[in-house]
C-alpha atoms as a PDB file:
ATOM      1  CA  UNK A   1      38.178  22.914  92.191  1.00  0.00           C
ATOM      2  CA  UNK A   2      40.555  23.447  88.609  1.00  0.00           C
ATOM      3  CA  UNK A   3      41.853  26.984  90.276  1.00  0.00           C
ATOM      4  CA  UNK A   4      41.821  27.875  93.505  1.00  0.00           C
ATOM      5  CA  UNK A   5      43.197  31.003  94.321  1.00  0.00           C
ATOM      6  CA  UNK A   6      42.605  32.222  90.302  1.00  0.00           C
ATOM      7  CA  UNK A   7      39.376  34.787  89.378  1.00  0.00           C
ATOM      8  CA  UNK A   8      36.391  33.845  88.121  1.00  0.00           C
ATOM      9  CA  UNK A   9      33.979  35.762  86.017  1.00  0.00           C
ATOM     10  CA  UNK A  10      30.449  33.981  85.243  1.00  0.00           C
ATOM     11  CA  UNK A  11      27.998  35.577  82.931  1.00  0.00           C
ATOM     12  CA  UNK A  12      24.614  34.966  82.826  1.00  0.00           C
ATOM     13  CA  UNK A  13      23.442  32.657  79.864  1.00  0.00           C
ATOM     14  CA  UNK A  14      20.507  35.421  79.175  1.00  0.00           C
ATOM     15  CA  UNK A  15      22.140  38.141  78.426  1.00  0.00           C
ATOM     16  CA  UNK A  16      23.502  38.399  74.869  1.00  0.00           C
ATOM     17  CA  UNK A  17      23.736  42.089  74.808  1.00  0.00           C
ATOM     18  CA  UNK A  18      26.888  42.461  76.702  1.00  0.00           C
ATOM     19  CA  UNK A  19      29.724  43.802  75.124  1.00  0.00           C
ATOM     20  CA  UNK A  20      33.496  43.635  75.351  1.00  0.00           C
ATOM     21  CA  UNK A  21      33.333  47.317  77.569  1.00  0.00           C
ATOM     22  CA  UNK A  22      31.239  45.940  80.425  1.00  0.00           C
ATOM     23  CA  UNK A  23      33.570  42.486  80.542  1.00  0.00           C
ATOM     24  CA  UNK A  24      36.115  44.926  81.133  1.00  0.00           C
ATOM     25  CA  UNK A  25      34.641  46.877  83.580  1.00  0.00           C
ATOM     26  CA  UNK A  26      33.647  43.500  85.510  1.00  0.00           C
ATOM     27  CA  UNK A  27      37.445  42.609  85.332  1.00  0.00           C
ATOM     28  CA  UNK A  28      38.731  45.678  86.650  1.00  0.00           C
ATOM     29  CA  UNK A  29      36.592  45.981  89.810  1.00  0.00           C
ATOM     30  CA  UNK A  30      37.645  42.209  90.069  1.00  0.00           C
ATOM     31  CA  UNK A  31      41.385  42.874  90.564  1.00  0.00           C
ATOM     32  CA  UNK A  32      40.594  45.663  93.033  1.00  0.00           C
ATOM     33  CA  UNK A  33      37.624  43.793  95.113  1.00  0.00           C
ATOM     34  CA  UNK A  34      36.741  40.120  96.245  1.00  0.00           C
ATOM     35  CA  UNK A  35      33.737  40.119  94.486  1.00  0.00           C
ATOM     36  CA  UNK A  36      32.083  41.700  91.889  1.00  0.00           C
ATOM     37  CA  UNK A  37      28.184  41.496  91.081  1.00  0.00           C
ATOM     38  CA  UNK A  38      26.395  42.810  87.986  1.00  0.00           C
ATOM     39  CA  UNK A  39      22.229  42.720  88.699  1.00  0.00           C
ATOM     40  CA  UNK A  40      20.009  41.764  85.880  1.00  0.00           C
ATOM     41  CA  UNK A  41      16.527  43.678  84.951  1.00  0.00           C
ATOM     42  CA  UNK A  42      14.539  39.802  85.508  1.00  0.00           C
ATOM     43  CA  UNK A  43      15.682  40.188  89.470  1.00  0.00           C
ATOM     44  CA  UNK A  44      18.913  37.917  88.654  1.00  0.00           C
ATOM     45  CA  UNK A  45      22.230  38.875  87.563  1.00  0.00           C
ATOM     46  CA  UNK A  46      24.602  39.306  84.734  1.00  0.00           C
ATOM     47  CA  UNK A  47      27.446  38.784  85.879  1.00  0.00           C
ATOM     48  CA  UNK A  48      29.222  37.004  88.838  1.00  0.00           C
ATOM     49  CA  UNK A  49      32.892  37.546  89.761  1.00  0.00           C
ATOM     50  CA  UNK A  50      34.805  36.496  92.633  1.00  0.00           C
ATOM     51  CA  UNK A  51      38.568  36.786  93.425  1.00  0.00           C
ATOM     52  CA  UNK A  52      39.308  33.222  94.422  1.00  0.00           C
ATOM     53  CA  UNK A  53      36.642  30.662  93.378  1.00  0.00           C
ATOM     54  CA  UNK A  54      36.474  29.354  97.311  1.00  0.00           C
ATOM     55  CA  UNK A  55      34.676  32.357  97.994  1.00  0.00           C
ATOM     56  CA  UNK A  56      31.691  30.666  96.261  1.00  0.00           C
ATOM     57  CA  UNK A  57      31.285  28.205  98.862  1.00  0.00           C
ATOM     58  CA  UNK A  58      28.989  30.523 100.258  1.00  0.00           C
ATOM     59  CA  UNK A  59      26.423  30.942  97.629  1.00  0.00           C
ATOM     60  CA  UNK A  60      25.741  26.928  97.616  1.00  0.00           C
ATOM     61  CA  UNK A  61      22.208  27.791  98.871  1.00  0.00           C
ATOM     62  CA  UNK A  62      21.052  30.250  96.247  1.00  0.00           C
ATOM     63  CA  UNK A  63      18.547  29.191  94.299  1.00  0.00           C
ATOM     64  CA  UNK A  64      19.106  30.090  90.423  1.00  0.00           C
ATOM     65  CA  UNK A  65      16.480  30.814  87.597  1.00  0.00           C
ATOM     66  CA  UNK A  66      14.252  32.516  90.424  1.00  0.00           C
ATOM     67  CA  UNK A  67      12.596  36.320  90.619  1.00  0.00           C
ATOM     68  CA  UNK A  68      15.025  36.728  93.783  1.00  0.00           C
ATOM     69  CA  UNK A  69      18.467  35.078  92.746  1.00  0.00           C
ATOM     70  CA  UNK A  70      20.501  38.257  92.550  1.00  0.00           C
ATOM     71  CA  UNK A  71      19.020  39.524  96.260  1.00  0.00           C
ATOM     72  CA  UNK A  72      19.680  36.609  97.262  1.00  0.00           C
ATOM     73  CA  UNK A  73      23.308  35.647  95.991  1.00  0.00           C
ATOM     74  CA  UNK A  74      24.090  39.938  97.046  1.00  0.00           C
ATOM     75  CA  UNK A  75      22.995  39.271 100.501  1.00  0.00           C
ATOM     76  CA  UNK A  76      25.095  35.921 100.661  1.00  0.00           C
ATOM     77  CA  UNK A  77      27.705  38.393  99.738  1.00  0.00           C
ATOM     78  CA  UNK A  78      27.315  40.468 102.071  1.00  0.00           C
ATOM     79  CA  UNK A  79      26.661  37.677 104.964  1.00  0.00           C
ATOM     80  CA  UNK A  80      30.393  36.456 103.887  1.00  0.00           C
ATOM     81  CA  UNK A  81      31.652  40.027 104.399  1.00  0.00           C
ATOM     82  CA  UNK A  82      33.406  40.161 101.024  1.00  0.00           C
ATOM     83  CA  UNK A  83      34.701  43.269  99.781  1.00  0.00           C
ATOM     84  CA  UNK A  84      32.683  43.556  96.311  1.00  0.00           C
ATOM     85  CA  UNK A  85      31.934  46.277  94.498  1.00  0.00           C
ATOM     86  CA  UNK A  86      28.774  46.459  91.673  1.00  0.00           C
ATOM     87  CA  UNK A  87      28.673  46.658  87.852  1.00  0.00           C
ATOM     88  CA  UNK A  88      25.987  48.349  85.726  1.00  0.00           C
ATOM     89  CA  UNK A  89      22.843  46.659  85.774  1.00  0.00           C
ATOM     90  CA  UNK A  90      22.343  44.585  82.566  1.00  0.00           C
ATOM     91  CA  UNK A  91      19.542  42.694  81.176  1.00  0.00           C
ATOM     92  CA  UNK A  92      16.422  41.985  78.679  1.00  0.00           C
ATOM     93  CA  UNK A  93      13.288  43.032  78.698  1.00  0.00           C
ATOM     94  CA  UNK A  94      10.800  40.691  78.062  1.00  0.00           C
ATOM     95  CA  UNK A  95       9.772  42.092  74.869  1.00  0.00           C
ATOM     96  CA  UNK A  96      13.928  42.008  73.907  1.00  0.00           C
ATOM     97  CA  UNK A  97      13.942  38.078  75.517  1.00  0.00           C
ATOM     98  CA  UNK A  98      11.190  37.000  72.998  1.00  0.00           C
ATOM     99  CA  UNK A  99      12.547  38.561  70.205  1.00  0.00           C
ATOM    100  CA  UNK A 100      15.780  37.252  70.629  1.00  0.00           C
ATOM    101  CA  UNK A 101      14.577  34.144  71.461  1.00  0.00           C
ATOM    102  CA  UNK A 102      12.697  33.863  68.065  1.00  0.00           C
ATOM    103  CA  UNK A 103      15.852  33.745  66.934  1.00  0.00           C
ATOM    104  CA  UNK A 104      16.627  30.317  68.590  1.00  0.00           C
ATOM    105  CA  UNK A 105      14.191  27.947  66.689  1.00  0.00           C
ATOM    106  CA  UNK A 106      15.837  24.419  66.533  1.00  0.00           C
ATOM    107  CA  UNK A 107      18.735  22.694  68.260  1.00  0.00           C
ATOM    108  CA  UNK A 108      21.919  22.261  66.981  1.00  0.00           C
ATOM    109  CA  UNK A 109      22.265  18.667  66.113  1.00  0.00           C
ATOM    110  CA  UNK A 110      23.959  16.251  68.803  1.00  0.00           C
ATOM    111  CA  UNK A 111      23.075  19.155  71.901  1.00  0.00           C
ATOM    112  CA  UNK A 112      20.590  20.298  73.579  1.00  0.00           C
ATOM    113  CA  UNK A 113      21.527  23.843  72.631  1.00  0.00           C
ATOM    114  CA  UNK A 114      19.544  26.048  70.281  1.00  0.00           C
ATOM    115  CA  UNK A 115      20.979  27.704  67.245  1.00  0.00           C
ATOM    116  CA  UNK A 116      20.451  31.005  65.546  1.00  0.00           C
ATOM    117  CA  UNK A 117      18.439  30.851  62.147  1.00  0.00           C
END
């Protein structure tokens, strides 16, 4: 572990909409709360913040990518009895997904990651 006993903020690789406003709101609720959580429309979440990056030791067993990751990784929340608070739910559509996605048409040369036309 690089930081142990520094905060963490993950965001969700799908969500490209998210501006500088709901970082910030995710940030604040992190310096007041052990964790924060922001759900996602596609049953996942957004955004993923916990006080001290230990605290994830408990979501080991949460399967990503699925229709039931942010129940899931909530309820290991809960189960640890962290003091979290929520942030606006964020997320795609599926109509919004595609057409961003038909943005992404090759990969960028040397990765595996797509780039924007």
């Amino acid at each position: 572990m690089a930081f142990p006993g520094r905060p963490v903020l993950q965001i969700g690789m799908d969500t490209p909409q998210i501006r500088p406003a709901l970082l910030t709101t995710a940030l604040e609720r992190l310096t007041e709360h052990e964790a924060v959580f922001g759900p996602a429309l596609d049953g996942g979440w957004w955004a993923l913040g916990l006080r001290d990056p230990r605290y994830a030791s408990g979501l080991r067993d949460v399967p990503m990518s699925t229709d039931d990751t942010g129940r899931r990784t909530l309820a290991a929340l809960r189960g640890a009895a962290y003091n979290r608070r929520s942030c606006p739910c964020c997320g795609m559509s599926t109509t919004g997904r595609r057409r961003w996605r038909s943005r992404l048409t090759y990969p960028a040369p040397g990765s595996r990651t797509l780039s924007r036309r």
